[in-house]
N, C-alpha and C. Protein backbone atom coordinates (compact mmCIF):
# COMPACT_ATOMS: atom_id res chain seq x y z
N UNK A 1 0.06 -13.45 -0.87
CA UNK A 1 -1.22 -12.92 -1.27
C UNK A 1 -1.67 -13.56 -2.59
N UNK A 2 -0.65 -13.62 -3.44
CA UNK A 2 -1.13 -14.08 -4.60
C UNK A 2 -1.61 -15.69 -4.45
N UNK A 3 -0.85 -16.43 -3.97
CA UNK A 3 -1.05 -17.70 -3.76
C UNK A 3 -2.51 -18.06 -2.90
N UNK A 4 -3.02 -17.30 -1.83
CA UNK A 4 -3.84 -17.35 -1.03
C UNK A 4 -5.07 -16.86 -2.31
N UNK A 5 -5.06 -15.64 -2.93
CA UNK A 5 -6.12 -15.41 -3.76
C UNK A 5 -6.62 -16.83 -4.91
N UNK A 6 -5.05 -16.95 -5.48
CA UNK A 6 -5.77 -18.26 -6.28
C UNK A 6 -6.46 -19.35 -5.13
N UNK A 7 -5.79 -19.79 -4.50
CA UNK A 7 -6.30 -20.86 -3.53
C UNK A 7 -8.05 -20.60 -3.48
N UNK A 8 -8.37 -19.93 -3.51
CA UNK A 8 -9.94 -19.03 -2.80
C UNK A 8 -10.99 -18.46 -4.23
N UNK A 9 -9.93 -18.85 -5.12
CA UNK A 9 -10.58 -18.32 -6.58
C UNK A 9 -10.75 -17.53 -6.61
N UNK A 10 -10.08 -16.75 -6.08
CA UNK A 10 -9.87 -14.84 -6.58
C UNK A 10 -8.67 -14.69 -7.28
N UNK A 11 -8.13 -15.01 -7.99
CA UNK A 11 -6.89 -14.78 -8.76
C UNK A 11 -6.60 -13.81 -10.08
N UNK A 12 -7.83 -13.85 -10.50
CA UNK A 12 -8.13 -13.02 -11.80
C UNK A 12 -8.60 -11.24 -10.71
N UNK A 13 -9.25 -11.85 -9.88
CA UNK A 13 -9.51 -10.21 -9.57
C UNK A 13 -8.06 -9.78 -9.01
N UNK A 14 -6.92 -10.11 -9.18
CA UNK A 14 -5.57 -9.34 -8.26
C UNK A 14 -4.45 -9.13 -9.21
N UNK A 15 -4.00 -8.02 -8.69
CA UNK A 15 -3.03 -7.54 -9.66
C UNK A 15 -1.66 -6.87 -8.98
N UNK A 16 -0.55 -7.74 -9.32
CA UNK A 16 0.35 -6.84 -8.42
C UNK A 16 1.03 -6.53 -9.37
N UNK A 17 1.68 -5.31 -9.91
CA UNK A 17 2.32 -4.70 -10.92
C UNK A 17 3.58 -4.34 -10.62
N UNK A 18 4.78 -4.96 -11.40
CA UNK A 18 6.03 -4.61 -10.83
C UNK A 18 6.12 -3.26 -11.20
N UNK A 19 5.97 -1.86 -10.58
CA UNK A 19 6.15 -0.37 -10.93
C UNK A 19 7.32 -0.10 -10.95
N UNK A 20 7.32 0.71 -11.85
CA UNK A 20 8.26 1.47 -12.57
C UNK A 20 8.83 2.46 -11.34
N UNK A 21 10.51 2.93 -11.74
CA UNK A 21 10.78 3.39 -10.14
C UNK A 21 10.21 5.26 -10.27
N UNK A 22 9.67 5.61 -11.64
CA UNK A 22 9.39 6.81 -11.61
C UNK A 22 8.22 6.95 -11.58
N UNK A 23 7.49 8.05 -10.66
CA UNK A 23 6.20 8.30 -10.09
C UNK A 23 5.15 8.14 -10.82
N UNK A 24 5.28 8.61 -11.51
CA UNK A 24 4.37 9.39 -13.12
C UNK A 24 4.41 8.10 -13.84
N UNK A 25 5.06 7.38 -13.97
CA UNK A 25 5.38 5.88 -14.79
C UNK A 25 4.42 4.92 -14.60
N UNK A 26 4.56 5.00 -12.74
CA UNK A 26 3.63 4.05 -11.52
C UNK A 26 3.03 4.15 -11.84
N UNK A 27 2.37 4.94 -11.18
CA UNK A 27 0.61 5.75 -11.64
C UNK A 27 0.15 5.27 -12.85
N UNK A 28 0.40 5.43 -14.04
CA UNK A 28 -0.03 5.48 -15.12
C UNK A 28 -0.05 3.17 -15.12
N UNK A 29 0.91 2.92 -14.98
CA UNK A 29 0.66 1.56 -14.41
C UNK A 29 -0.33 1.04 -13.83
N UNK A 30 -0.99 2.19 -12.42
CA UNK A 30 -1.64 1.51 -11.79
C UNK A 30 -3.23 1.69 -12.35
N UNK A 31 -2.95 2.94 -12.97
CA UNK A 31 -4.25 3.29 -13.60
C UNK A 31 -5.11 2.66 -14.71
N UNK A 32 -3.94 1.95 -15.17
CA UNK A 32 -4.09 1.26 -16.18
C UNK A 32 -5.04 -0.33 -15.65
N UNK A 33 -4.29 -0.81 -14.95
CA UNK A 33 -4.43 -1.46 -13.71
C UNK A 33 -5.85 -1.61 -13.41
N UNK A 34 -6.12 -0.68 -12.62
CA UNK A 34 -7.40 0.22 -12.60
C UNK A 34 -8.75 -0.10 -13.79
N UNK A 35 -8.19 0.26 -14.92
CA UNK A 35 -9.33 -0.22 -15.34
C UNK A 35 -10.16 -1.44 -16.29
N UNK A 36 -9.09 -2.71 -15.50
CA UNK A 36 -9.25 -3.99 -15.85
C UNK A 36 -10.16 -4.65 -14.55
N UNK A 37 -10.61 -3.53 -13.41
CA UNK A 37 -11.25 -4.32 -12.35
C UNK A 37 -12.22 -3.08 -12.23
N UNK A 38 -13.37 -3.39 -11.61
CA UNK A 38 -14.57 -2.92 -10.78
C UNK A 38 -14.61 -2.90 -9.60
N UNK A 39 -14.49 -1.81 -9.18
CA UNK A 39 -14.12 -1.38 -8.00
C UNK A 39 -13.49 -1.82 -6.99
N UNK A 40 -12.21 -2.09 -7.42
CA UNK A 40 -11.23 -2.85 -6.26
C UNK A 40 -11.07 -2.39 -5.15
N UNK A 41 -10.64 -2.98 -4.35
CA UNK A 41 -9.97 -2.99 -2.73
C UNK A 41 -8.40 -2.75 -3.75
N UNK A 42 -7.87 -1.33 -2.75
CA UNK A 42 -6.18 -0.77 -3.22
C UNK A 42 -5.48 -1.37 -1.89
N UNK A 43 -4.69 -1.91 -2.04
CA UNK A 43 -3.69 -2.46 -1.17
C UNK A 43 -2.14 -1.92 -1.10
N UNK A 44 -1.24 -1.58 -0.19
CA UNK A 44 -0.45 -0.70 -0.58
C UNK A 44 0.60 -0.66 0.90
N UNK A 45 1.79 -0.70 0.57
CA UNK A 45 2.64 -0.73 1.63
C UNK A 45 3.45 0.29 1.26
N UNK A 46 4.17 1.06 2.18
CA UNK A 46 5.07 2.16 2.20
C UNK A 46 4.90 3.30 1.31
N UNK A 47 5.43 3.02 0.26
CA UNK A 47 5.20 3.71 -0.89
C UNK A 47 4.04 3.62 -1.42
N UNK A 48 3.69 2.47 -1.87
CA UNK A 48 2.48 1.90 -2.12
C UNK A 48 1.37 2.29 -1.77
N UNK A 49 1.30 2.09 -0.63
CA UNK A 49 0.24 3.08 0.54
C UNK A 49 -0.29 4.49 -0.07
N UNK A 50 1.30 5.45 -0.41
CA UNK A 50 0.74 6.69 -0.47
C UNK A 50 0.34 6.61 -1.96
N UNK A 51 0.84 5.88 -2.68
CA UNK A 51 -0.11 5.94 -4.30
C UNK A 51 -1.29 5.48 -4.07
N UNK A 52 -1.67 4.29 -3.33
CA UNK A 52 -2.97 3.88 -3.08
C UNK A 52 -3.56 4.86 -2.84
N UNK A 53 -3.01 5.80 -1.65
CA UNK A 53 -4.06 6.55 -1.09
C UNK A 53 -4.42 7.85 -2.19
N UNK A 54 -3.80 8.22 -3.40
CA UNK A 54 -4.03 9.00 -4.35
C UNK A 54 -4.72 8.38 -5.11
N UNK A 55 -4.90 7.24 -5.59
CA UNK A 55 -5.82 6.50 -6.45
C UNK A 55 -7.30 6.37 -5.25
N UNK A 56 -6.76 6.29 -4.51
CA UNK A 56 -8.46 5.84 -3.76
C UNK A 56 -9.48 7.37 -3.51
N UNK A 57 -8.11 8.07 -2.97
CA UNK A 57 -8.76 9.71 -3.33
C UNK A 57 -9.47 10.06 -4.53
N UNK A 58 -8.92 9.87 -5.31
CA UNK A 58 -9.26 10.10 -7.02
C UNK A 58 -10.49 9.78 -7.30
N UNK A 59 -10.71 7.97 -7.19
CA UNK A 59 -11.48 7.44 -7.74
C UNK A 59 -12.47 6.87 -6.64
N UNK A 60 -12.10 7.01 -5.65
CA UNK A 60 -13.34 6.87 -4.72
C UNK A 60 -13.58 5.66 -4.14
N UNK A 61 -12.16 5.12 -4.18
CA UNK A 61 -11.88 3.88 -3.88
C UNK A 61 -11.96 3.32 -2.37
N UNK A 62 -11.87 2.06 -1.94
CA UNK A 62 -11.45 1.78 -0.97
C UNK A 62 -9.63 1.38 -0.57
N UNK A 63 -8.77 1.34 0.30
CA UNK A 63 -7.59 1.36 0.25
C UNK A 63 -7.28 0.99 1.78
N UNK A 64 -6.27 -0.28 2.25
CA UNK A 64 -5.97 -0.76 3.31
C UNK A 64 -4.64 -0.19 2.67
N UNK A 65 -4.20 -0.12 4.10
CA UNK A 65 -2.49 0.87 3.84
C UNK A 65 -1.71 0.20 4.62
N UNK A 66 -0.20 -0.09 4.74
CA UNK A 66 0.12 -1.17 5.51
C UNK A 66 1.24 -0.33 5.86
N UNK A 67 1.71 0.04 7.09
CA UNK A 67 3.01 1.34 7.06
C UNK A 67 3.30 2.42 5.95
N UNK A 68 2.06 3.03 5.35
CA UNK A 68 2.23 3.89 4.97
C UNK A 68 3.37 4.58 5.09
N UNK A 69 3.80 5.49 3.93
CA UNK A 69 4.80 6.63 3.68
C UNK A 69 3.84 8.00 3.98
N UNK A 70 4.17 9.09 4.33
CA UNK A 70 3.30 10.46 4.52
C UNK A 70 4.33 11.71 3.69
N UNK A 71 3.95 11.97 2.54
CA UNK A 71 4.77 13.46 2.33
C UNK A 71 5.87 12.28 2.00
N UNK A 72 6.11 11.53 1.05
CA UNK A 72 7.56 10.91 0.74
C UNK A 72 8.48 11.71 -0.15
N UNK A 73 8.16 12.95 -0.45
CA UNK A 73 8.82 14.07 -1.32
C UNK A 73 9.57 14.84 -0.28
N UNK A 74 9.55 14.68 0.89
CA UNK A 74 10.09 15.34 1.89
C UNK A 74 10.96 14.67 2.48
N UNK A 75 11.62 13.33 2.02
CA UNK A 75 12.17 12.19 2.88
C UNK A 75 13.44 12.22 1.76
N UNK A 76 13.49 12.78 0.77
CA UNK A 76 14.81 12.64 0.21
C UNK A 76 16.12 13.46 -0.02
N UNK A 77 16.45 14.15 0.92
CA UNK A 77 17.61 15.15 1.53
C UNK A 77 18.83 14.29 1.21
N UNK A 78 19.49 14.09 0.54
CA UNK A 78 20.64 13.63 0.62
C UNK A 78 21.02 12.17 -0.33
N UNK A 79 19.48 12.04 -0.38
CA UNK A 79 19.19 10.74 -1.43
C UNK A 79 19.38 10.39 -2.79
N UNK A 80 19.15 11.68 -3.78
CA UNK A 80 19.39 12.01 -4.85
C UNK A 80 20.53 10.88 -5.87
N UNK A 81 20.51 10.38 -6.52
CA UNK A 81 21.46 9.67 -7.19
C UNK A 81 20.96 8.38 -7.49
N UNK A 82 22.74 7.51 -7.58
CA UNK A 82 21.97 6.10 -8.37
C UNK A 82 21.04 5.34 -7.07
N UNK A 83 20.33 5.03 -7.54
CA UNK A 83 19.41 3.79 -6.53
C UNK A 83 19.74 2.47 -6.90
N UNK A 84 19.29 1.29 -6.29
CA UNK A 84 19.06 -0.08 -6.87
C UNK A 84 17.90 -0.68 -6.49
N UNK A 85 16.81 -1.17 -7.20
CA UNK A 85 15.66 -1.58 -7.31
C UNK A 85 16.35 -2.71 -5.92
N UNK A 86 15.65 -3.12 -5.03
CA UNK A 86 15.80 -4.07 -3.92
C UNK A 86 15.38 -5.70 -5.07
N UNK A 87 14.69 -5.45 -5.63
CA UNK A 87 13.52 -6.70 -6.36
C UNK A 87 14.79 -7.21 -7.31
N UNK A 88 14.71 -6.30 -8.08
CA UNK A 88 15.31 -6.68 -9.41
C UNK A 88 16.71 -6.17 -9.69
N UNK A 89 17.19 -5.71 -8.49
CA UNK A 89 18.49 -5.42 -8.76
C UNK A 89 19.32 -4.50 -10.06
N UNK A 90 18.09 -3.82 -10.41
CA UNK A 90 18.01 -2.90 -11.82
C UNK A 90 19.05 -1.21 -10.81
N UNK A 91 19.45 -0.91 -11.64
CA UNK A 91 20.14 0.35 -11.26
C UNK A 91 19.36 1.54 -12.07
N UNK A 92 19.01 2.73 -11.19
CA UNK A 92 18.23 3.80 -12.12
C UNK A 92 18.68 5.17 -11.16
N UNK A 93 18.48 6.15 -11.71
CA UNK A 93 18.82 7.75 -11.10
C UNK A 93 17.60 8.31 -10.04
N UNK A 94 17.72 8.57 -9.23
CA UNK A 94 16.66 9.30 -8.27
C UNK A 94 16.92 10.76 -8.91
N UNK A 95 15.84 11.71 -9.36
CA UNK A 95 16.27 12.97 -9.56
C UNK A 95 15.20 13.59 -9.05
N UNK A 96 15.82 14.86 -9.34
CA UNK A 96 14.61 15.89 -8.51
C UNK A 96 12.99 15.70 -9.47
N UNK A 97 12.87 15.64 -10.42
CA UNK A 97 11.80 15.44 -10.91
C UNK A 97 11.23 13.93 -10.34
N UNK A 98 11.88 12.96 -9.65
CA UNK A 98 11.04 12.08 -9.21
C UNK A 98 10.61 12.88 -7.74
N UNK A 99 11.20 13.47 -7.10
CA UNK A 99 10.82 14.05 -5.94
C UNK A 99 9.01 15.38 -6.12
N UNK A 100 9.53 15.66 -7.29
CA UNK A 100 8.91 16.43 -7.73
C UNK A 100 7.34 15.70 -8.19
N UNK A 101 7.86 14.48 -8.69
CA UNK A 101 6.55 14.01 -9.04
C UNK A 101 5.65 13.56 -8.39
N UNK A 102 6.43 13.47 -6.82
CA UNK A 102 5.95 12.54 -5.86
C UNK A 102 4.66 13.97 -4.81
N UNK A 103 5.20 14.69 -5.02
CA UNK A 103 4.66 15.89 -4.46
C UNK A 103 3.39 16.22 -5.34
N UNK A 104 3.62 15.94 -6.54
CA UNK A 104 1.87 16.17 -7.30
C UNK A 104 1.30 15.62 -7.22
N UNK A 105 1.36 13.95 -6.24
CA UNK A 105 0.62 13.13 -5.93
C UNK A 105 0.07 13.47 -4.71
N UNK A 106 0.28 14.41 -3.91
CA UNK A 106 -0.18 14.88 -2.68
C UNK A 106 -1.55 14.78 -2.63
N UNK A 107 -2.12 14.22 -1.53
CA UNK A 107 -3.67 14.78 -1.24
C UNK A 107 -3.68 14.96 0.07
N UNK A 108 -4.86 15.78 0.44
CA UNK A 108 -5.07 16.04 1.90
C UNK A 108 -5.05 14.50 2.44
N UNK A 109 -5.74 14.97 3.85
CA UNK A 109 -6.04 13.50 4.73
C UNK A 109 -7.18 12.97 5.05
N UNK A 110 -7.33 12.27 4.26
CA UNK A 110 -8.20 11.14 4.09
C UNK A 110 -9.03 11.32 5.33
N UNK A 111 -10.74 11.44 4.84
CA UNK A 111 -11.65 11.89 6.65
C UNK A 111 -12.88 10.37 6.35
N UNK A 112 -12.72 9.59 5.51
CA UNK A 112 -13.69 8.27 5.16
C UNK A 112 -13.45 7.02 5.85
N UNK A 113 -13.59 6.57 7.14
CA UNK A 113 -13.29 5.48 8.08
C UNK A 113 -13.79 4.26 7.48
N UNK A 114 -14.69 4.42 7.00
CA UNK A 114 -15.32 3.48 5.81
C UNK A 114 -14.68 3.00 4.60
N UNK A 115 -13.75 3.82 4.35
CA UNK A 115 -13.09 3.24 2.68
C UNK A 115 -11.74 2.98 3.22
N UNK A 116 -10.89 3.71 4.34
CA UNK A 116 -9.44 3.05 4.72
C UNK A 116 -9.20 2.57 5.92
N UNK A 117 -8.48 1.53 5.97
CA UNK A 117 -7.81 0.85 7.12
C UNK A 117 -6.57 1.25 6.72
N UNK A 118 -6.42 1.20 7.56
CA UNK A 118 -4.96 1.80 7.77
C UNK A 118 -4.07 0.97 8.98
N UNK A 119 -3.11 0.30 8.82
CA UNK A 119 -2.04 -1.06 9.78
C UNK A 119 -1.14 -0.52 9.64
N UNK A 120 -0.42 -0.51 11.08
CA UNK A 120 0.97 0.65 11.54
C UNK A 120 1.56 -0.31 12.50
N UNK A 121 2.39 -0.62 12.26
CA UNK A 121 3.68 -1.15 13.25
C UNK A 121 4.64 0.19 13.68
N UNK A 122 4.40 -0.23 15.45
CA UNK A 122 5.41 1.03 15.98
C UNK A 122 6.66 0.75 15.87
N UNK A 123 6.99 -0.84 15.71
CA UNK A 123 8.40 -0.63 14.90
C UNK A 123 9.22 -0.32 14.11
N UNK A 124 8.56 0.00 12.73
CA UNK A 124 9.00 0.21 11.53
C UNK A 124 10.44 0.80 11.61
N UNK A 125 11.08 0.33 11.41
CA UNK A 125 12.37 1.13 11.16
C UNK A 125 13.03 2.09 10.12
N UNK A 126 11.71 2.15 9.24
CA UNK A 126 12.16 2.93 7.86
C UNK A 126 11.51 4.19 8.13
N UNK A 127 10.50 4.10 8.86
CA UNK A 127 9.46 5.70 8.91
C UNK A 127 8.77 5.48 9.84
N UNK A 128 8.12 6.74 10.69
CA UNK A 128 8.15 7.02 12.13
C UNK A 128 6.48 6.73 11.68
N UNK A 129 5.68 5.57 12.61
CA UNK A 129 4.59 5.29 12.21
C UNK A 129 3.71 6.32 13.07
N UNK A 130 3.91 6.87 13.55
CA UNK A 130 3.64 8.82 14.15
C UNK A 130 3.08 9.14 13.13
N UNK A 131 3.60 9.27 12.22
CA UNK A 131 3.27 10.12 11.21
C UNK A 131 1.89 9.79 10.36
N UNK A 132 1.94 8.91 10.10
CA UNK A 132 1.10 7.93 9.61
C UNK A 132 -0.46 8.10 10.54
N UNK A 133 -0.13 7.73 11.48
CA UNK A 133 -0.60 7.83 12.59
C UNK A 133 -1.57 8.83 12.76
N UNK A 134 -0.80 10.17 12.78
CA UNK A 134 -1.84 11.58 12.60
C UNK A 134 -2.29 12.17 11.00
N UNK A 135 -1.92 11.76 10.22
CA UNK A 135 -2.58 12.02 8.70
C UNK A 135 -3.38 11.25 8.62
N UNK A 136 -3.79 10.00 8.93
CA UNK A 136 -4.90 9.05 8.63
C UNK A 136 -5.61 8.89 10.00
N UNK A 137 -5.53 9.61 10.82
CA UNK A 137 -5.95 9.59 11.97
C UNK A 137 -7.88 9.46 11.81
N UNK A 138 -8.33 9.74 10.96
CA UNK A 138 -10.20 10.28 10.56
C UNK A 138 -10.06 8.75 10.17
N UNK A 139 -9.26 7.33 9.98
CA UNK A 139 -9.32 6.40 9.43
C UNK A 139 -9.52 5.16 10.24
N UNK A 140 -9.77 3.86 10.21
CA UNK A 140 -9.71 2.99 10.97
C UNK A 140 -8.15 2.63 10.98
N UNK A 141 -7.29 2.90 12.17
CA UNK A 141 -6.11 3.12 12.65
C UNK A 141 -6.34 1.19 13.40
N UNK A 142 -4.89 0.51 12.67
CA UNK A 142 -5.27 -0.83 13.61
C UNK A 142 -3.40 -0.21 13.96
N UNK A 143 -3.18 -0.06 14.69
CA UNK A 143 -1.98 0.14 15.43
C UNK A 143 -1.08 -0.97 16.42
N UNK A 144 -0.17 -1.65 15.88
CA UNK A 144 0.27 -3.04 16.55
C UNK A 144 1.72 -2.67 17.15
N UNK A 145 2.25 -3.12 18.24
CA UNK A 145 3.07 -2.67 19.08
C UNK A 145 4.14 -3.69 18.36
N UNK A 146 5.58 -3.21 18.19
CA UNK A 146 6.44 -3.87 18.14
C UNK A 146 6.57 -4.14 16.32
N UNK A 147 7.06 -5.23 15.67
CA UNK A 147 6.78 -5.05 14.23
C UNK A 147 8.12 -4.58 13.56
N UNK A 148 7.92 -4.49 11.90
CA UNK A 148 8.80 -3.59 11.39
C UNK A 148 8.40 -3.38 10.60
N UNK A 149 9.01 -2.65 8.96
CA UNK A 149 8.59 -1.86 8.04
C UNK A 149 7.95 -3.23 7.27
N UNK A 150 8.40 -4.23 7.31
CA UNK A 150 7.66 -5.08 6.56
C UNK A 150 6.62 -5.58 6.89
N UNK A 151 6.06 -5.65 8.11
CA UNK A 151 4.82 -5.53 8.94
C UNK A 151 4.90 -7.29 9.14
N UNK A 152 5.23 -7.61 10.26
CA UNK A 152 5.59 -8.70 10.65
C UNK A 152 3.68 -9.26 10.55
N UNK A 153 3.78 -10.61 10.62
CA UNK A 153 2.41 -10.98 10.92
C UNK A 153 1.25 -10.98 10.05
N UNK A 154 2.16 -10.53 8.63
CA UNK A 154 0.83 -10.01 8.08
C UNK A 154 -0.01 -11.12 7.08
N UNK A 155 0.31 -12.36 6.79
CA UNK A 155 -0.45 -13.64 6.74
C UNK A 155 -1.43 -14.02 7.99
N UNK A 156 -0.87 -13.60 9.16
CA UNK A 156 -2.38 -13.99 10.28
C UNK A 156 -3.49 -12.61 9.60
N UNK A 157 -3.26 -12.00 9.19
CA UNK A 157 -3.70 -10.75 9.04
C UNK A 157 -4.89 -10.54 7.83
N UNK A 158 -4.51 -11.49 7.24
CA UNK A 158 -5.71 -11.64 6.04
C UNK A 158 -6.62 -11.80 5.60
N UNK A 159 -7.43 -12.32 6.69
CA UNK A 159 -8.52 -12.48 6.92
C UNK A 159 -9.27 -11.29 7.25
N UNK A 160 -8.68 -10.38 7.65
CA UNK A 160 -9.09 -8.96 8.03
C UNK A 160 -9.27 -7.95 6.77
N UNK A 161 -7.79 -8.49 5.86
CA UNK A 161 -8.13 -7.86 4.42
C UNK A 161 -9.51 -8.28 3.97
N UNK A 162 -9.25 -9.64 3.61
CA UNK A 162 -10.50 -10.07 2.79
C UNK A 162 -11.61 -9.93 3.41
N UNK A 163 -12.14 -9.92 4.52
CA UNK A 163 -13.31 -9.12 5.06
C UNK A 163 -13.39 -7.88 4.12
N UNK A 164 -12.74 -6.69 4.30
CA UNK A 164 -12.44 -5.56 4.16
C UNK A 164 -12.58 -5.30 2.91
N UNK A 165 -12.37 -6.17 2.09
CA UNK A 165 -12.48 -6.37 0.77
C UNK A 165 -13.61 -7.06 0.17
N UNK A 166 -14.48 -7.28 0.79
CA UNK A 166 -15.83 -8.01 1.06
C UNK A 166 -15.63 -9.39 0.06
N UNK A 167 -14.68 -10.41 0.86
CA UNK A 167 -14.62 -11.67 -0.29
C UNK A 167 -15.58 -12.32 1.53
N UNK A 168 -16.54 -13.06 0.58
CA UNK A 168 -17.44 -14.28 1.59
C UNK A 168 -16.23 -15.22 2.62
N UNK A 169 -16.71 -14.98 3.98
CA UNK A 169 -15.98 -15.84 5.02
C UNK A 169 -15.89 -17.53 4.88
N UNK A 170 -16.83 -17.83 3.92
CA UNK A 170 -16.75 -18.96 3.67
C UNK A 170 -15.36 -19.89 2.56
N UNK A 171 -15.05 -18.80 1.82
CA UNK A 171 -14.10 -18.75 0.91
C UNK A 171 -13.00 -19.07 1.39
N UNK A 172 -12.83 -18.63 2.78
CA UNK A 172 -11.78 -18.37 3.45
C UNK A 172 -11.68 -19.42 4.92
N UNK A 173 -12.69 -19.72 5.13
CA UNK A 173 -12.59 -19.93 6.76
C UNK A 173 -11.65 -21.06 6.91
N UNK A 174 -11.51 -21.82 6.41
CA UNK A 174 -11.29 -22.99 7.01
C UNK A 174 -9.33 -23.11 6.05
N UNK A 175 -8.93 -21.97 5.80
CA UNK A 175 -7.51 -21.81 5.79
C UNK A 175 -6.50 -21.94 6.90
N UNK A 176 -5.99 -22.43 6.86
CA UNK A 176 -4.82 -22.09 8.27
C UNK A 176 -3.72 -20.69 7.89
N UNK A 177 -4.29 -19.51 7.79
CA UNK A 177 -3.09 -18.33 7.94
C UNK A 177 -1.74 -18.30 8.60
N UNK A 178 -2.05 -19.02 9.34
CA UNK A 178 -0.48 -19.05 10.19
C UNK A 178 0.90 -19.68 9.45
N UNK A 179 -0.16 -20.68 8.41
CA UNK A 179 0.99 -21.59 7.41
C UNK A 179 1.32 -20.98 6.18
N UNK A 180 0.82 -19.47 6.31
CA UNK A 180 1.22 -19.16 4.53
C UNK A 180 2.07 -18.48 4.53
């Protein structure tokens, strides 16, 4: 993504923020984030997704969701303890106050077909894209058979963002997606 934005001279409008693994931390990251751009397109996978979808709630944003998480305060039964950042290989504590924090990020379900897309692989192997599925259901649902949590395919796929994100087809057309 990043590489494709500079390519197209969008590079200054994108921001990917390595977040902090505590909720309240994120947020305040992304918010920050937030108000170095005019009215961005929120982009957001798993986790990501469901902060997007609290920032886009909030602020009235638009937000493509890519295997969303639903209720991720409800997914940690047994989880509690040390974690390891996948990225950075950083070691930190899961505690109930991150569970806790994750739950004050709650919002209803999103009823604006106009501000979210929403991309679900029925493969995902991390979370039942069901779920996803019926909470964003009032949303433009692109639903792809097969897949996984990392959402296979999703360089052919970009062109659909940047539509979505209203960058000019011209910017873009004559990319080959399949090579990035």
């Amino acid at each position: 993504m990043s590489a494709l934005m500079a390519r197209i001279g969008c590079a200054a409008q994108l921001r990917v923020p390595a977040l902090h693994h505590h909720p309240r931390q994120a947020i305040a990251q992304l918010e920050a984030a937030l108000g170095e751009l005019d009215a961005p397109l929120l982009v957001g996978s798993s986790l990501g997704g469901y902060y997007a979808t609290h920032l886009a709630e909030r602020h009235g944003l638009k937000a493509l969701l890519i295997n969303p998480v639903v209720n991720p305060h409800r997914l940690f039964d047994g989880y509690l303890g040390t974690q390891t950042n996948h990225y950075t290989g950083e070691q930190w504590q899961l505690t109930q106050d991150h569970v806790t924090a994750l739950a004050e990020l709650e919002v209803p379900a999103p009823v604006d077909a106009e501000r979210y897309q929403v991309w679900l692989q029925t493969g995902d192997e991390t979370l039942d894209y069901r779920q996803a599925e019926a909470f964003y259901r009032a949303c433009a649902l692109r639903i792809q058979a097969g897949g996984d949590h990392g959402f296979q395919g999703f360089a052919e796929r970009l062109p659909a963002l940047l539509s979505f994100a209203g960058v000019e087809a011209e910017r873009y057309q004559a990319i080959d997606f399949s090579q990035l």
